[in-house]
C-alpha atoms as a PDB file:
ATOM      1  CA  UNK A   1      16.003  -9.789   7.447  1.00  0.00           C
ATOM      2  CA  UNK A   2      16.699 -10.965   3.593  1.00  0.00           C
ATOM      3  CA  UNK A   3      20.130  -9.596   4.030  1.00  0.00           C
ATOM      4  CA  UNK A   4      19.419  -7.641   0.692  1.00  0.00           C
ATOM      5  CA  UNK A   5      19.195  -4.085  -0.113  1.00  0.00           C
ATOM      6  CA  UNK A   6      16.022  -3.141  -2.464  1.00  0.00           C
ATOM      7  CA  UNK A   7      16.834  -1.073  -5.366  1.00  0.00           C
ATOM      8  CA  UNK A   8      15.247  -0.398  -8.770  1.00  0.00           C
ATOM      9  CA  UNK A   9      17.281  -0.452 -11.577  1.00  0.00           C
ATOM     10  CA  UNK A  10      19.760  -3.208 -11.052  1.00  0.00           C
ATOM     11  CA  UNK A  11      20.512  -5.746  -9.047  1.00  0.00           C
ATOM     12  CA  UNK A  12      18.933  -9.487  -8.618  1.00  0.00           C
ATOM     13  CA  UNK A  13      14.868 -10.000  -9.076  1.00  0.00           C
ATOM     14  CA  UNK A  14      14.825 -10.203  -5.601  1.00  0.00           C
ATOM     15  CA  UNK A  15      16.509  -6.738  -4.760  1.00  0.00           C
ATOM     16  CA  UNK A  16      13.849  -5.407  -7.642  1.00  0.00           C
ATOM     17  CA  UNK A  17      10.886  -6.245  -6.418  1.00  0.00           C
ATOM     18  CA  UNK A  18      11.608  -5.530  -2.703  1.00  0.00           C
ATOM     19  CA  UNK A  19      12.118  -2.012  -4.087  1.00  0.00           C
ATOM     20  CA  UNK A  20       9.322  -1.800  -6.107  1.00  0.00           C
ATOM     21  CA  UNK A  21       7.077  -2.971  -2.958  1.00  0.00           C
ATOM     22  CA  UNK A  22       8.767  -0.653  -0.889  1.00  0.00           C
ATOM     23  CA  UNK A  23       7.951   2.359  -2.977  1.00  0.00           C
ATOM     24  CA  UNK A  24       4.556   1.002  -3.384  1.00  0.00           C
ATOM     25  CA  UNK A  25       3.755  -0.242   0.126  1.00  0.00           C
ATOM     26  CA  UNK A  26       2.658   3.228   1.513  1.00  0.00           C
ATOM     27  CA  UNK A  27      -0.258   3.414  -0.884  1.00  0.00           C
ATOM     28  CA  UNK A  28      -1.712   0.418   0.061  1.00  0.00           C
ATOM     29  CA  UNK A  29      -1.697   1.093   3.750  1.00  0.00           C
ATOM     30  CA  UNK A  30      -3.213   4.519   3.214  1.00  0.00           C
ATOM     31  CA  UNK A  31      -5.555   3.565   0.452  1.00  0.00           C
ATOM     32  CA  UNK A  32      -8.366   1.882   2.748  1.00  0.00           C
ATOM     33  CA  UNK A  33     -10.116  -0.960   2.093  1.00  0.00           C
ATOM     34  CA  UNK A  34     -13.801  -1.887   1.716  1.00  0.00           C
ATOM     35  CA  UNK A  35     -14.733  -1.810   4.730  1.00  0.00           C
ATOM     36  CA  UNK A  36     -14.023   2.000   5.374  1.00  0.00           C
ATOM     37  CA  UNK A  37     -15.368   2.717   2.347  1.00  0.00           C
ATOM     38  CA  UNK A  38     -18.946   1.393   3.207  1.00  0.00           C
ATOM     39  CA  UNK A  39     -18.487   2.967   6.492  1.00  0.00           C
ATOM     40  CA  UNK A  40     -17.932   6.495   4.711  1.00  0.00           C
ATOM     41  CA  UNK A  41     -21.166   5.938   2.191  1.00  0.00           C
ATOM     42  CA  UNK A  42     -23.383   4.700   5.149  1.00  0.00           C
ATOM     43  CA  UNK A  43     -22.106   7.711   7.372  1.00  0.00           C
ATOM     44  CA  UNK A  44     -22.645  10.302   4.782  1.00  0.00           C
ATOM     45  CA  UNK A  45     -25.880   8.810   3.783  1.00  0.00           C
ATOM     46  CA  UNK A  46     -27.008   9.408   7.896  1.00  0.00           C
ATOM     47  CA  UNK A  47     -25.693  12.889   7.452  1.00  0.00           C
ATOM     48  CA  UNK A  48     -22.725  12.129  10.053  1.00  0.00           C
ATOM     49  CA  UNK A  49     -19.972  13.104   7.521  1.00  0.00           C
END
């Protein structure tokens, strides 16, 4: 799409932080946000979880 290949230690800013987002991107998808978290208090707080 960019026409770039990410990478860490060298290479343009551009190429940088594409690989730093890359390595990073997983966590953030996996993390959950605050909307599951309520749902996890509420549902352990009804005794569902």
């Amino acid at each position: 799409l960019l026409g770039v290949e990410p990478t860490i230690d060298s290479g343009s800013d551009l190429q940088q932080v594409l690989g730093f987002l890359m390595q990073r991107a997983p966590s953030f998808s996996l993390r959950g946000g605050t909307r599951e978290i309520l749902r996890g208090i509420i549902a352990r707080g009804l005794g569902l979880r």
